[in-house]
C-alpha atoms as a PDB file:
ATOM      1  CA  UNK A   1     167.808 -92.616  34.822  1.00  0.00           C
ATOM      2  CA  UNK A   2     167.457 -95.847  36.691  1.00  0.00           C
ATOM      3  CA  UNK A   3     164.007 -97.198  37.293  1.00  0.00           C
ATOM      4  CA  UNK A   4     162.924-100.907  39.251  1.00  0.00           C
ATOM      5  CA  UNK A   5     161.519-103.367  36.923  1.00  0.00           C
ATOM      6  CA  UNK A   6     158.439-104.119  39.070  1.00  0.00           C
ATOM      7  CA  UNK A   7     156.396-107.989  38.810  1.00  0.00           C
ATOM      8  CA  UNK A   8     152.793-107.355  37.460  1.00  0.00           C
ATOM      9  CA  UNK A   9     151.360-110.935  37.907  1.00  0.00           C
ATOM     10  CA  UNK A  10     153.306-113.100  35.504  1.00  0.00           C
ATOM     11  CA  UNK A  11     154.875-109.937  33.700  1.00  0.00           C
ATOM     12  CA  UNK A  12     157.126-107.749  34.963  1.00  0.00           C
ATOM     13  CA  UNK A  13     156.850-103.465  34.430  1.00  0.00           C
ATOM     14  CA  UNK A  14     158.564-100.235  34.468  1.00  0.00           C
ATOM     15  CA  UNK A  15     156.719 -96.696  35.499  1.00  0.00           C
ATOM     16  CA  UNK A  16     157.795 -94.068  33.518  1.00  0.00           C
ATOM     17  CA  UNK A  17     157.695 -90.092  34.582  1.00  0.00           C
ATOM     18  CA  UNK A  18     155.271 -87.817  33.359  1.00  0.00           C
ATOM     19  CA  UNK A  19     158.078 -85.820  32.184  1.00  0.00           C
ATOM     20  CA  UNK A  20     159.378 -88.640  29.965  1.00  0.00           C
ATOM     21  CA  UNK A  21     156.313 -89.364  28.495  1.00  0.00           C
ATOM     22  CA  UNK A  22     155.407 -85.932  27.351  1.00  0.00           C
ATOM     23  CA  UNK A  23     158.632 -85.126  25.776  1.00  0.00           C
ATOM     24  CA  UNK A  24     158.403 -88.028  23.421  1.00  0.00           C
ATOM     25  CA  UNK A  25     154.622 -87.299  22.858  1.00  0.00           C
ATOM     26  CA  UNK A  26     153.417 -90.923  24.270  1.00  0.00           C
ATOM     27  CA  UNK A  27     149.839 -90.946  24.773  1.00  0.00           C
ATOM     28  CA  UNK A  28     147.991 -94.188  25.875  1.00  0.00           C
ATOM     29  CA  UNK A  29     149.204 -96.653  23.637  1.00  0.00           C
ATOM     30  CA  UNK A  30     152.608 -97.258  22.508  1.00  0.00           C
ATOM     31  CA  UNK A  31     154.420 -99.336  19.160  1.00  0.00           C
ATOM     32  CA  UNK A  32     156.740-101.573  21.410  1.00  0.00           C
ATOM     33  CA  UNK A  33     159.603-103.706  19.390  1.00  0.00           C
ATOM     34  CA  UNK A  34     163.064-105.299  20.427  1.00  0.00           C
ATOM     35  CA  UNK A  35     166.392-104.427  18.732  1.00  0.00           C
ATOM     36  CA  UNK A  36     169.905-105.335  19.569  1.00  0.00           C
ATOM     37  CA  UNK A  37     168.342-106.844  22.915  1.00  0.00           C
ATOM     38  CA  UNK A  38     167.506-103.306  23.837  1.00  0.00           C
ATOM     39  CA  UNK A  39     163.139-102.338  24.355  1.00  0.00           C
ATOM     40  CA  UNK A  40     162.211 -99.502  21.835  1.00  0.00           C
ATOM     41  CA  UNK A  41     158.847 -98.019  22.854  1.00  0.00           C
ATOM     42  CA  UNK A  42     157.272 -95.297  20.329  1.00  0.00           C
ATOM     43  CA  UNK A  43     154.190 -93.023  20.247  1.00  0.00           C
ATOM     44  CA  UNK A  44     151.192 -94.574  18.266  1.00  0.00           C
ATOM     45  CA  UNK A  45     150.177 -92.126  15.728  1.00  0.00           C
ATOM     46  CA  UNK A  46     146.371 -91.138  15.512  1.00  0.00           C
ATOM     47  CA  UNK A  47     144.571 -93.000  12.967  1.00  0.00           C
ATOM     48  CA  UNK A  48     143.797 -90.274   9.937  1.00  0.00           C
ATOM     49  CA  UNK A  49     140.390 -89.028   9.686  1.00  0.00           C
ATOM     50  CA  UNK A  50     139.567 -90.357  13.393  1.00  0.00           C
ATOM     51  CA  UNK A  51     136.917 -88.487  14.698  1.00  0.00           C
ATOM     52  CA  UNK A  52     135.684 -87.112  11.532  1.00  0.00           C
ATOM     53  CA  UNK A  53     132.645 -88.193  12.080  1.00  0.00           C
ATOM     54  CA  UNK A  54     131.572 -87.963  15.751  1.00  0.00           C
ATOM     55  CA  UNK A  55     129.639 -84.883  15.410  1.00  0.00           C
ATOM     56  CA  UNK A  56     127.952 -85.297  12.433  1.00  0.00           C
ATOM     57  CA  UNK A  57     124.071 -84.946  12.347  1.00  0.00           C
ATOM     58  CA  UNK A  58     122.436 -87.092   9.515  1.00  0.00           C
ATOM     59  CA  UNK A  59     119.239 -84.730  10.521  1.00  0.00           C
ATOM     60  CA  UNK A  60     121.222 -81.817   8.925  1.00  0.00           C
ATOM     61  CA  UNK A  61     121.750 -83.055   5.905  1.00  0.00           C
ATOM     62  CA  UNK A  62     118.544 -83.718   4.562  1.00  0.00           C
ATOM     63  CA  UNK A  63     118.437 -81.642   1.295  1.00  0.00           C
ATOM     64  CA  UNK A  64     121.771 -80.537   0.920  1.00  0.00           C
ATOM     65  CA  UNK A  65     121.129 -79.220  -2.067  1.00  0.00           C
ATOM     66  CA  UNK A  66     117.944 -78.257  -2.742  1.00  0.00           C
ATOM     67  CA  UNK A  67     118.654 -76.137  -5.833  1.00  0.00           C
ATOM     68  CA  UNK A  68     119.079 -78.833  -7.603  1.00  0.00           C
ATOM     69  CA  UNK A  69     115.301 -79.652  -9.436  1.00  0.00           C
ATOM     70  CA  UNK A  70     114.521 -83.378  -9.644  1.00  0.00           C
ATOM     71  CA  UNK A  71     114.820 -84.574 -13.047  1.00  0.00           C
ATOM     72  CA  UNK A  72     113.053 -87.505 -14.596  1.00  0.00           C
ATOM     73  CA  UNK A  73     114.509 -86.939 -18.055  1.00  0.00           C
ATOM     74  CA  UNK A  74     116.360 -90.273 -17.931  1.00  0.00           C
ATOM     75  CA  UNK A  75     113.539 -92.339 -17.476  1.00  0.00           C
ATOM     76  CA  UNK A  76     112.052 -90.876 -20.431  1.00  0.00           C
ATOM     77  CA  UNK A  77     115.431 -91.115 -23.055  1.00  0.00           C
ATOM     78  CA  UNK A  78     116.154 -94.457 -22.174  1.00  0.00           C
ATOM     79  CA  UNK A  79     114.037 -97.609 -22.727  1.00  0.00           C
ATOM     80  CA  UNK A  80     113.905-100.117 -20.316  1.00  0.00           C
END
């Protein structure tokens, strides 16, 4: 497939189907590297344990585990 190599201010850029894009699983941002004078763009992969966090409810977790009874028993074995 031929494609124009279009000016973007002082770069220069290529559009790239739809198609293309899904079939090599390329998202919004891309690894892009040179080898043997030839462009190689690849998918970025997630970063792990991204989004792990971004429904969590601090409010929920208040007592956890309230089996457990509170226990003073170090303060009274050890001398400070």
């Amino acid at each position: 497939m031929r494609t124009p190599v279009r000016k973007i201010g002082n770069s220069r850029g290529i559009l790239i189907p739809a198609a293309l894009l899904a079939a090599c699983d390329i998202g919004d941002t891309v690894d892009m590297r040179v080898e043997q004078q030839r462009i190689i763009l690849e998918p970025v992969a997630p970063e792990k344990r991204q989004g792990w966090f971004d429904h969590y409810n601090p409010a929920k977790d208040k007592d956890m585990l309230p089996e457990l009874p509170d226990s003073t028993g170090d303060q009274d074995e050890w001398a400070w």
